[in-house]
N, C-alpha and C. Protein backbone atom coordinates (compact mmCIF):
# COMPACT_ATOMS: atom_id res chain seq x y z
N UNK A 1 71.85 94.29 174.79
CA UNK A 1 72.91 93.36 175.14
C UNK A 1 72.40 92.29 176.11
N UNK A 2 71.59 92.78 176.72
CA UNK A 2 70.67 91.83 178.08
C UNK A 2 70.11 90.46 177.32
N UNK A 3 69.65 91.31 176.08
CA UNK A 3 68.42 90.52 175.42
C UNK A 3 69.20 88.66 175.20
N UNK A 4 70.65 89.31 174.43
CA UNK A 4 71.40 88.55 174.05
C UNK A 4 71.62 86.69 175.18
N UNK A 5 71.77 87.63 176.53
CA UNK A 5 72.00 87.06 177.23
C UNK A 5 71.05 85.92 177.83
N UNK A 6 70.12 86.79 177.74
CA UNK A 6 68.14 85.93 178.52
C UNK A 6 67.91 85.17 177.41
N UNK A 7 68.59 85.30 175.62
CA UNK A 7 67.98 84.15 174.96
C UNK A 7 69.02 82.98 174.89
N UNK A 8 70.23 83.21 175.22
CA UNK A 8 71.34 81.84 175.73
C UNK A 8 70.86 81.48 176.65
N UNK A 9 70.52 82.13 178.05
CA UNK A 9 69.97 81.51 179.09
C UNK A 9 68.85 80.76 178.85
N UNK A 10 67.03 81.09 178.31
CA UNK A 10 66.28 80.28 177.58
C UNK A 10 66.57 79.02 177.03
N UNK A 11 67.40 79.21 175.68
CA UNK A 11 68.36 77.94 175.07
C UNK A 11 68.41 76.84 175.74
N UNK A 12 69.50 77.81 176.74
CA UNK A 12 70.43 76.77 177.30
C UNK A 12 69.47 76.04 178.36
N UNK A 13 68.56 76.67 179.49
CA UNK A 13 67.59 75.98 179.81
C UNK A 13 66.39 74.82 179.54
N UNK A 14 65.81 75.28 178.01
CA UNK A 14 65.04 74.10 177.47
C UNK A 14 65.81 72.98 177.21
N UNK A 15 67.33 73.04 176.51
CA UNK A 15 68.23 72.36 176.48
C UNK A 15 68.52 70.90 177.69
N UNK A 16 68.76 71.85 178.48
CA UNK A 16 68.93 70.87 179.89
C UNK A 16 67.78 70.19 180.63
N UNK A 17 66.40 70.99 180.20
CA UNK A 17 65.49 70.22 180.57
C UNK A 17 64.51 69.25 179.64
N UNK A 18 65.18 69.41 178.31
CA UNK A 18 64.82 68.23 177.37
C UNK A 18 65.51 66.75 177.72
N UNK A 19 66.57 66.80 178.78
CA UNK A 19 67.41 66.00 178.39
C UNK A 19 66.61 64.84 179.00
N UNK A 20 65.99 64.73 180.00
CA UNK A 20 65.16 63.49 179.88
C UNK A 20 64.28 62.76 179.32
N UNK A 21 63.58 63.55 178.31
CA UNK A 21 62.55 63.45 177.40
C UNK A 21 62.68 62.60 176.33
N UNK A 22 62.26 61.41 176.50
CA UNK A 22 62.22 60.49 175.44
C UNK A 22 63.35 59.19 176.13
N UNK A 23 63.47 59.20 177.42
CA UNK A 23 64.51 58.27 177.77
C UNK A 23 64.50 57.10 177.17
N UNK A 24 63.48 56.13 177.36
CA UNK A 24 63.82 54.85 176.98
C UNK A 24 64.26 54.60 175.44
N UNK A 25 63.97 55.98 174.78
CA UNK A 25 64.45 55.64 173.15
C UNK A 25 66.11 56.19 172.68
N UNK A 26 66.66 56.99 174.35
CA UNK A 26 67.70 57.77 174.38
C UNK A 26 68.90 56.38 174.71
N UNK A 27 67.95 55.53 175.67
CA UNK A 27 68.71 54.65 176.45
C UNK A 27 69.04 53.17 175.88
N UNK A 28 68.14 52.90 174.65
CA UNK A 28 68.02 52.01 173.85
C UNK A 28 69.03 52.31 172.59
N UNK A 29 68.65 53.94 172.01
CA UNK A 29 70.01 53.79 170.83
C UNK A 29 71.07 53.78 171.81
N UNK A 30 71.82 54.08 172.71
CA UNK A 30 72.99 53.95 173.22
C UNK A 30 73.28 52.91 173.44
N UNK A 31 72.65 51.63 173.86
CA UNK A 31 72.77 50.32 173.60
C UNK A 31 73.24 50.00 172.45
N UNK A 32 72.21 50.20 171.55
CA UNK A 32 72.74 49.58 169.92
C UNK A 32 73.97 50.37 169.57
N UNK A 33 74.29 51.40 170.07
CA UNK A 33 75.46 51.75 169.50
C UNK A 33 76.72 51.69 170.19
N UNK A 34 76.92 50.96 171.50
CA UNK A 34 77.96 50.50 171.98
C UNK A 34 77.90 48.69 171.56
N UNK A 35 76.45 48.01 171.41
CA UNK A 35 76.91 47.04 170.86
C UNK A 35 77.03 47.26 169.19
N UNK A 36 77.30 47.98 168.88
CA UNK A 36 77.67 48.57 167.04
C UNK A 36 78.84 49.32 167.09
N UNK A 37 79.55 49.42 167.97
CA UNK A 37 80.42 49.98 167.75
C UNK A 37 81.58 49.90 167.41
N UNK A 38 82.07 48.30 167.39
CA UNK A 38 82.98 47.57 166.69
C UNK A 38 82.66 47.65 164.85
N UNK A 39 81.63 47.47 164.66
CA UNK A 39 80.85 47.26 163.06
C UNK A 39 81.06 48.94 162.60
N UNK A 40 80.57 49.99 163.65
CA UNK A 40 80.46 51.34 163.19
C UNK A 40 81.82 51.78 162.77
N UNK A 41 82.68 51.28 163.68
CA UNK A 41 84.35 51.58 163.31
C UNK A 41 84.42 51.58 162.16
N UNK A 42 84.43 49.99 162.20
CA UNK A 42 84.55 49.14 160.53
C UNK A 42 83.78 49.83 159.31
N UNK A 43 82.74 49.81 159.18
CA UNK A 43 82.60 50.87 158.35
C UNK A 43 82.94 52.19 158.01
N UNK A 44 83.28 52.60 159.37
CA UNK A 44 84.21 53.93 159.10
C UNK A 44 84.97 53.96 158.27
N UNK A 45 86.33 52.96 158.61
CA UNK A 45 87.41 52.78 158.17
C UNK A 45 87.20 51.72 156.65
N UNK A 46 86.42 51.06 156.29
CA UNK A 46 86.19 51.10 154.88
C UNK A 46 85.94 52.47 154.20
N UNK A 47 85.05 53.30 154.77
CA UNK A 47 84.60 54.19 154.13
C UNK A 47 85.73 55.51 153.70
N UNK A 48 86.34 55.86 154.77
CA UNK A 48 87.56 56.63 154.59
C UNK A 48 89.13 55.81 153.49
N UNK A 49 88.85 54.36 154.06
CA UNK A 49 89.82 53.83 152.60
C UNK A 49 89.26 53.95 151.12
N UNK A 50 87.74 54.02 151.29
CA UNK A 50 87.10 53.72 149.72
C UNK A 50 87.99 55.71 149.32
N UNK A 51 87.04 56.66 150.55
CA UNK A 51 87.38 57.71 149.82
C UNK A 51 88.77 57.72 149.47
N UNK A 52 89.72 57.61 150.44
CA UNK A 52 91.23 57.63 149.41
C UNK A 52 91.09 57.10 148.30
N UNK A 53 90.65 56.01 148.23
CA UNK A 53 90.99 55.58 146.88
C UNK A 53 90.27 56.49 145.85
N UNK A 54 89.24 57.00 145.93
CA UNK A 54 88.66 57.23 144.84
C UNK A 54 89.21 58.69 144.66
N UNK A 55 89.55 59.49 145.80
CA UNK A 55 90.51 60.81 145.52
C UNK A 55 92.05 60.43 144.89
N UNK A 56 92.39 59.70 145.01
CA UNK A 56 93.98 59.04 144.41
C UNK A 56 93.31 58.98 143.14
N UNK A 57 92.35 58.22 142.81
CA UNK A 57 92.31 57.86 141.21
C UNK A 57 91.48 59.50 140.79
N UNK A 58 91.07 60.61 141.62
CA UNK A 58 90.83 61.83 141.08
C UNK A 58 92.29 62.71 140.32
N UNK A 59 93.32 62.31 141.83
CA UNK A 59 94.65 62.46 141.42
C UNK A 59 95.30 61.65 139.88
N UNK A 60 94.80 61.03 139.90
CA UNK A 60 95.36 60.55 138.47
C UNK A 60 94.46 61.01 137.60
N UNK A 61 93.58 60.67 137.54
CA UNK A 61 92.77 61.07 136.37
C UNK A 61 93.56 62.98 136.45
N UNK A 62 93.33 63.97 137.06
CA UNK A 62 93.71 64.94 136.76
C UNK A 62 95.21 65.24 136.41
N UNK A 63 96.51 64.32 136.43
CA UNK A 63 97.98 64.35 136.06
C UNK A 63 97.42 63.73 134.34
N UNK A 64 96.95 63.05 134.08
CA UNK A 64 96.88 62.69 133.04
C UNK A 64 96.42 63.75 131.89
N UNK A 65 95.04 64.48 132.80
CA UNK A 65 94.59 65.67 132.24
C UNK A 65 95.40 66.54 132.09
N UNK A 66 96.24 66.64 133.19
CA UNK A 66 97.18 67.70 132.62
C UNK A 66 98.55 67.82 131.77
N UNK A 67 98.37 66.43 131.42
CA UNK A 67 99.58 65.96 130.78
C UNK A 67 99.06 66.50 129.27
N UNK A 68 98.08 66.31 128.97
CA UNK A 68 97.43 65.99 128.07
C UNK A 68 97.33 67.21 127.58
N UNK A 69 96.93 68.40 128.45
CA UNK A 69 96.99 69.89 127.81
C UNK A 69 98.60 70.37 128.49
N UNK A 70 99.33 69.46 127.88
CA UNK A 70 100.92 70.50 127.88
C UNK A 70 101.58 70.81 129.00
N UNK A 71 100.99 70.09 130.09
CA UNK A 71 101.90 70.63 131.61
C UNK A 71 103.13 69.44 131.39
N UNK A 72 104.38 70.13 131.91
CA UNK A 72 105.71 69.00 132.16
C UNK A 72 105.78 68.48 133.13
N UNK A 73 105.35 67.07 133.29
CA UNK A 73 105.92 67.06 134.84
C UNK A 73 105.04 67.24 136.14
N UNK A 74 103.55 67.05 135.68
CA UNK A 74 102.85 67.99 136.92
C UNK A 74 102.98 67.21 138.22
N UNK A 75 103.20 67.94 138.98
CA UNK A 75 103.83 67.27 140.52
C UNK A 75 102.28 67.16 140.94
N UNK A 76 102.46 66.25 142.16
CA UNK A 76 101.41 65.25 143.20
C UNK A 76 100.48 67.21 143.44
N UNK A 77 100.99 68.07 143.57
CA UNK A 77 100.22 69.50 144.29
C UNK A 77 99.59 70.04 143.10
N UNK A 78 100.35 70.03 142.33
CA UNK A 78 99.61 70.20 140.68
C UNK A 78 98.41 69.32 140.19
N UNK A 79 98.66 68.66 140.26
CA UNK A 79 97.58 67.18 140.34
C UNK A 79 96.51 67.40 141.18
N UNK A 80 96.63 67.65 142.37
CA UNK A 80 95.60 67.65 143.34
C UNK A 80 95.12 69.01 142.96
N UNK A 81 95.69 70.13 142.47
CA UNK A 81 95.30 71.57 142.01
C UNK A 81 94.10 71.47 141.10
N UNK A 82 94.62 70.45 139.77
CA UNK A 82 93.89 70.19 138.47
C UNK A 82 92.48 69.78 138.52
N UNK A 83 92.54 68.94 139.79
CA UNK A 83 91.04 67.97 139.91
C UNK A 83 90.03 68.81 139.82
N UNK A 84 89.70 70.16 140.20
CA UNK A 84 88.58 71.13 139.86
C UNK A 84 88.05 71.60 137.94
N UNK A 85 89.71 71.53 137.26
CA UNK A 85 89.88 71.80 136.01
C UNK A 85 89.43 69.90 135.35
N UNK A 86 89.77 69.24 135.51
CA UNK A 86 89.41 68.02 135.09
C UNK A 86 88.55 67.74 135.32
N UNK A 87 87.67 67.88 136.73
CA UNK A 87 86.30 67.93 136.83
C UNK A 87 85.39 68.60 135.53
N UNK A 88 85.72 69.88 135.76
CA UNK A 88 84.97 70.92 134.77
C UNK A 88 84.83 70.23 133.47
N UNK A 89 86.09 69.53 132.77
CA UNK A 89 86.49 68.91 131.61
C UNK A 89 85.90 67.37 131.60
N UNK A 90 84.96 67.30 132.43
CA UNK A 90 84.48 66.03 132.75
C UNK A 90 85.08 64.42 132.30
N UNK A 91 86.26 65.34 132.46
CA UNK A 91 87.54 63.35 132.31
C UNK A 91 86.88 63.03 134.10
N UNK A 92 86.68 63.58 135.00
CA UNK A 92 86.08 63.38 136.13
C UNK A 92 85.07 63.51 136.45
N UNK A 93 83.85 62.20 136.74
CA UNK A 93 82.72 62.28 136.26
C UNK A 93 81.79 61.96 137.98
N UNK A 94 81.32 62.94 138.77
CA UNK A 94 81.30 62.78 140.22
C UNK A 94 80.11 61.99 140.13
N UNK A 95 79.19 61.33 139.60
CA UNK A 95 78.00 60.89 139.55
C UNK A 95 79.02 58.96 139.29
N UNK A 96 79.54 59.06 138.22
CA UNK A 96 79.63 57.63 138.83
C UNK A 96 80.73 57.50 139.53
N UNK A 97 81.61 58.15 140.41
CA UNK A 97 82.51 58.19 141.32
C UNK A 97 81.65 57.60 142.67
N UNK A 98 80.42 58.76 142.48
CA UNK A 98 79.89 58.62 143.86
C UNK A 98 79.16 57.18 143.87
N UNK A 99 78.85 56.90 142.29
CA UNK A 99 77.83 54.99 142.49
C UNK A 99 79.15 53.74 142.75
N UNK A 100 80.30 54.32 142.32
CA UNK A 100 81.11 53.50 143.16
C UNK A 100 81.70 53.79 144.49
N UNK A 101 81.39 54.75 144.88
CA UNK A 101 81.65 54.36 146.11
C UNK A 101 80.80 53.62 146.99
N UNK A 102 79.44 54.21 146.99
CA UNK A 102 78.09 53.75 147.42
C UNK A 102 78.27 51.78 147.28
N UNK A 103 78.32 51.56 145.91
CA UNK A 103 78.78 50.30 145.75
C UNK A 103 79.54 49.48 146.51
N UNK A 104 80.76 50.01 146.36
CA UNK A 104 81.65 49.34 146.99
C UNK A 104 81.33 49.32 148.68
N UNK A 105 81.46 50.11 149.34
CA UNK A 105 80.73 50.18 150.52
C UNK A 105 79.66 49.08 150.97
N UNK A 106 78.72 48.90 150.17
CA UNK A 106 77.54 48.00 149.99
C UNK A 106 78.23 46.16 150.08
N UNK A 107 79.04 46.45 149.54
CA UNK A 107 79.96 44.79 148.57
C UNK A 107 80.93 44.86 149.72
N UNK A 108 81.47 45.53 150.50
CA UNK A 108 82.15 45.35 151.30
C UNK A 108 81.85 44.88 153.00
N UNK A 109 80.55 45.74 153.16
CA UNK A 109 80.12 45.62 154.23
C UNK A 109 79.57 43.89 154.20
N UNK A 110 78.39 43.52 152.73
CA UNK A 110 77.81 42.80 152.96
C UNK A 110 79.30 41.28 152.22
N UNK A 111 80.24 41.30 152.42
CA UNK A 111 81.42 40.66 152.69
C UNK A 111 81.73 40.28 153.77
N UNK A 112 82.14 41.38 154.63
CA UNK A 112 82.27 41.45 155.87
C UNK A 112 81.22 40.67 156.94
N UNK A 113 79.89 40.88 156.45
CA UNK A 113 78.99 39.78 157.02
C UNK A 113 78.81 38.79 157.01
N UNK A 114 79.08 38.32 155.47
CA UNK A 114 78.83 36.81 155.56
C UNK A 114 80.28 36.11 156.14
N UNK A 115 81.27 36.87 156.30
CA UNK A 115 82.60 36.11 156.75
C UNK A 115 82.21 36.07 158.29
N UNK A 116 81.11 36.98 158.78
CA UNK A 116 81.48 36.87 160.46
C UNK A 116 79.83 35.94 160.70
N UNK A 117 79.20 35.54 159.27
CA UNK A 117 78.25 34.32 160.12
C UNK A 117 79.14 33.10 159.85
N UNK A 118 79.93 32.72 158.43
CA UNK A 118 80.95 31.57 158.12
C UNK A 118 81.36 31.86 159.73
N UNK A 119 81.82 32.56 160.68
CA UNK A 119 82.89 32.48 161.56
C UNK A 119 81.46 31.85 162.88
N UNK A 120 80.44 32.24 162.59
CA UNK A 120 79.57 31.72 163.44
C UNK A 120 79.06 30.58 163.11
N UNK A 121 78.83 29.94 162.07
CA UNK A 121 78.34 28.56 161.34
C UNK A 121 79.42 27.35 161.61
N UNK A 122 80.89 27.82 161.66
CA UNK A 122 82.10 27.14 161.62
C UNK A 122 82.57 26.69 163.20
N UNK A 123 82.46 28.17 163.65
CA UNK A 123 82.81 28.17 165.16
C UNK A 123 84.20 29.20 164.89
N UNK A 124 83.73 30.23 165.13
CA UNK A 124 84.75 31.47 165.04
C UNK A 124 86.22 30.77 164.31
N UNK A 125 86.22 30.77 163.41
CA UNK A 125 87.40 30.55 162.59
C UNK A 125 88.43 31.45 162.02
N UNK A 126 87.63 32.90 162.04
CA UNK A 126 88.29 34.22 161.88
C UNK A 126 88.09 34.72 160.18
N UNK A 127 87.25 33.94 159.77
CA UNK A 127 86.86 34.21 158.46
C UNK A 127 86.83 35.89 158.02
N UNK A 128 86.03 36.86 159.00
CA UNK A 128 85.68 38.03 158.88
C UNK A 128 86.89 38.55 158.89
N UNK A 129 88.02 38.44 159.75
CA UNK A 129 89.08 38.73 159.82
C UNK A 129 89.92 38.77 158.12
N UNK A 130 89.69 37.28 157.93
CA UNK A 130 90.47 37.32 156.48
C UNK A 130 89.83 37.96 155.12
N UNK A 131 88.41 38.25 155.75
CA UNK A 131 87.97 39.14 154.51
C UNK A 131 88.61 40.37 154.79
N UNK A 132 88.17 41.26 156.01
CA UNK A 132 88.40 42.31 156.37
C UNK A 132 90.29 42.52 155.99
N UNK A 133 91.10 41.66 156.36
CA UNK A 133 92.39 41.90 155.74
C UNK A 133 92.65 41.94 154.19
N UNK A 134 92.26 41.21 153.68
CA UNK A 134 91.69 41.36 152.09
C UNK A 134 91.53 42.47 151.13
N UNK A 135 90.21 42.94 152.08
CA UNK A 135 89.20 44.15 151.24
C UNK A 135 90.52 44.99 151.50
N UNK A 136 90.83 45.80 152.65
CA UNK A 136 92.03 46.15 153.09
C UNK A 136 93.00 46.24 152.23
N UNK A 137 93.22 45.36 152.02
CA UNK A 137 94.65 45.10 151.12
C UNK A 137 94.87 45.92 149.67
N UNK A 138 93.47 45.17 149.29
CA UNK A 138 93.09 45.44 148.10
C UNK A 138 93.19 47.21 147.93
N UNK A 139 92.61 47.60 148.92
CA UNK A 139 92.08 48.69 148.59
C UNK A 139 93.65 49.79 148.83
N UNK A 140 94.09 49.81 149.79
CA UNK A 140 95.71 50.10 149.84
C UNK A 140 96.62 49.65 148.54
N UNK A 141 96.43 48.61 148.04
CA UNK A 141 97.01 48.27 146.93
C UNK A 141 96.35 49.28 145.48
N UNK A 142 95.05 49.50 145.73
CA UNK A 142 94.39 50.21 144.57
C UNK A 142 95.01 51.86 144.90
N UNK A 143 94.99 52.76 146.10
CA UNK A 143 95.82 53.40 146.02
C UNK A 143 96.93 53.88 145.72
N UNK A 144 97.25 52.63 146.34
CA UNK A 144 99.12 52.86 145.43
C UNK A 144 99.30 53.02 144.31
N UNK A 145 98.20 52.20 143.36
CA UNK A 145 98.37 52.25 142.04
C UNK A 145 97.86 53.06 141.34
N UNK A 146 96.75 53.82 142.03
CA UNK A 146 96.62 55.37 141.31
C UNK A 146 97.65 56.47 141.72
N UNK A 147 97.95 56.05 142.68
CA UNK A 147 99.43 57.35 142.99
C UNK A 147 100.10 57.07 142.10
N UNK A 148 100.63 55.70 142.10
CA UNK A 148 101.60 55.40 140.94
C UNK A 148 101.35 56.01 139.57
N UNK A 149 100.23 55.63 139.34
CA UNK A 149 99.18 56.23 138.00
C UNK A 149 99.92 58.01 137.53
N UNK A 150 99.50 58.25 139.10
CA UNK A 150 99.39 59.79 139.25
C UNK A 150 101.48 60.43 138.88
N UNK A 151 101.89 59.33 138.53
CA UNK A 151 103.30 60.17 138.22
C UNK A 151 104.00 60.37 140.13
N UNK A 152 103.51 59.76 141.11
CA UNK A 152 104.48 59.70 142.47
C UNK A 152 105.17 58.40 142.57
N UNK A 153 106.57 59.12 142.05
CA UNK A 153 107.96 58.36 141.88
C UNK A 153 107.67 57.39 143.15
N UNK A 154 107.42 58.06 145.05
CA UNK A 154 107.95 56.96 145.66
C UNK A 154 107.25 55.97 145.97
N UNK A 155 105.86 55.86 145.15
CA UNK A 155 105.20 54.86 145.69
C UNK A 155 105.54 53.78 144.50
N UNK A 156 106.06 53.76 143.83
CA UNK A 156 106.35 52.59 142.12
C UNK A 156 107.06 51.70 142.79
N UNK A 157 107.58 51.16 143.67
CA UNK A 157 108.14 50.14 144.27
C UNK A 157 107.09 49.21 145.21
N UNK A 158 106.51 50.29 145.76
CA UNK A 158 105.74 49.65 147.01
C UNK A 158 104.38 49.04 146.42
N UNK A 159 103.86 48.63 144.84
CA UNK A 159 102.79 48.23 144.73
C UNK A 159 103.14 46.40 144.34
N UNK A 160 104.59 46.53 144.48
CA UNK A 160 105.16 44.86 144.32
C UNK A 160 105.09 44.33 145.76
N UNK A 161 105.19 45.16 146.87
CA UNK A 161 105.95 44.70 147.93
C UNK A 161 104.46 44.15 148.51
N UNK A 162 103.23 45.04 148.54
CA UNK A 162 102.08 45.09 149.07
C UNK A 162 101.38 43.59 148.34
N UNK A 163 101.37 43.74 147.24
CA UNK A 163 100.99 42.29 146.24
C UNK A 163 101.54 41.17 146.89
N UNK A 164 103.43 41.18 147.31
CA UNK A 164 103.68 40.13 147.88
C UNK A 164 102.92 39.64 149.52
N UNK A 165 103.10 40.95 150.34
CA UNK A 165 102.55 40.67 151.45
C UNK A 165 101.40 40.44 151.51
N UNK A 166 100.44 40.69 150.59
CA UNK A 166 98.85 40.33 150.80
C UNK A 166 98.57 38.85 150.83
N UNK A 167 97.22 38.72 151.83
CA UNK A 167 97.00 37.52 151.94
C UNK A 167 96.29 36.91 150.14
N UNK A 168 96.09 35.71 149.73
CA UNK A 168 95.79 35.35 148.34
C UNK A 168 94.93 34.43 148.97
């Protein structure tokens, strides 16, 4: 039981005395990543909208599948149930799911850039802004419309309302 203890203590010792080791390369990424950390967001939050979207259109693709072999009606939990069975049935194909996401990600980010040098070439005009509301839009709007897809009654209203409010 001792033993247990003297090798957490060890651990935890090299631990605390690594922590200076390598400073100037410790002290340099923390730089780049507080000045990245507006951009790191941003890609976050593309990245978590791409995945909704592309799990919403898993959700559809699998209501359809299951429409298709005889279910009545399959509700939004049924749907999200199926996606393993539609997978298997390869109506869901994770290889080019995953090259669009990768894609899109890629087309989005390098969007996002050229709107924030236009905003530096111009004199901050907010260009990045109106992409970034855009891609956004778009991509909330592409959700909706695979829910919709997916047989969820309450989103069939809200893919008019989103179209109107988006910037054009």
């Amino acid at each position: 039981m001792t033993e247990i203890f003297i090798q957490i203590y060890n651990s935890a010792d090299r631990a605390i005395c690594s922590i200076p080791d390598g400073w100037p390369y410790k002290i340099l990424m923390g730089i780049l990543l507080i000045a990245m950390s507006k951009h790191i967001m941003l890609f976050t939050a593309f990245a978590v909208l791409v995945a909704l979207d592309l799990f919403a259109k898993f959700i559809a693709l699998s209501y359809h599948w299951l429409i298709e072999n005889n279910v009545e009606k399959p509700s939004l939990v049924d749907s999200i149930r199926g996606i393993p069975a539609a997978h298997r049935a390869r109506i869901i194909n994770s290889h080019e799911m995953k090259t669009q996401f990768a894609g899109k990600i890629f087309a989005y980010m390098f969007l996002v850039i050229a709107g924030g040098l236009a905003d530096i070439l111009v004199g901050h005009v907010n260009f990045a802004q109106i992409v970034i509301a855009y891609l956004a839009s778009t991509e909330l709007l592409s959700i909706v419309e695979n829910l919709d897809d997916a047989g969820v009654s309450m989103v069939h209203n809200l893919a008019a309302v989103i179209k109107k409010r988006s910037p054009t």
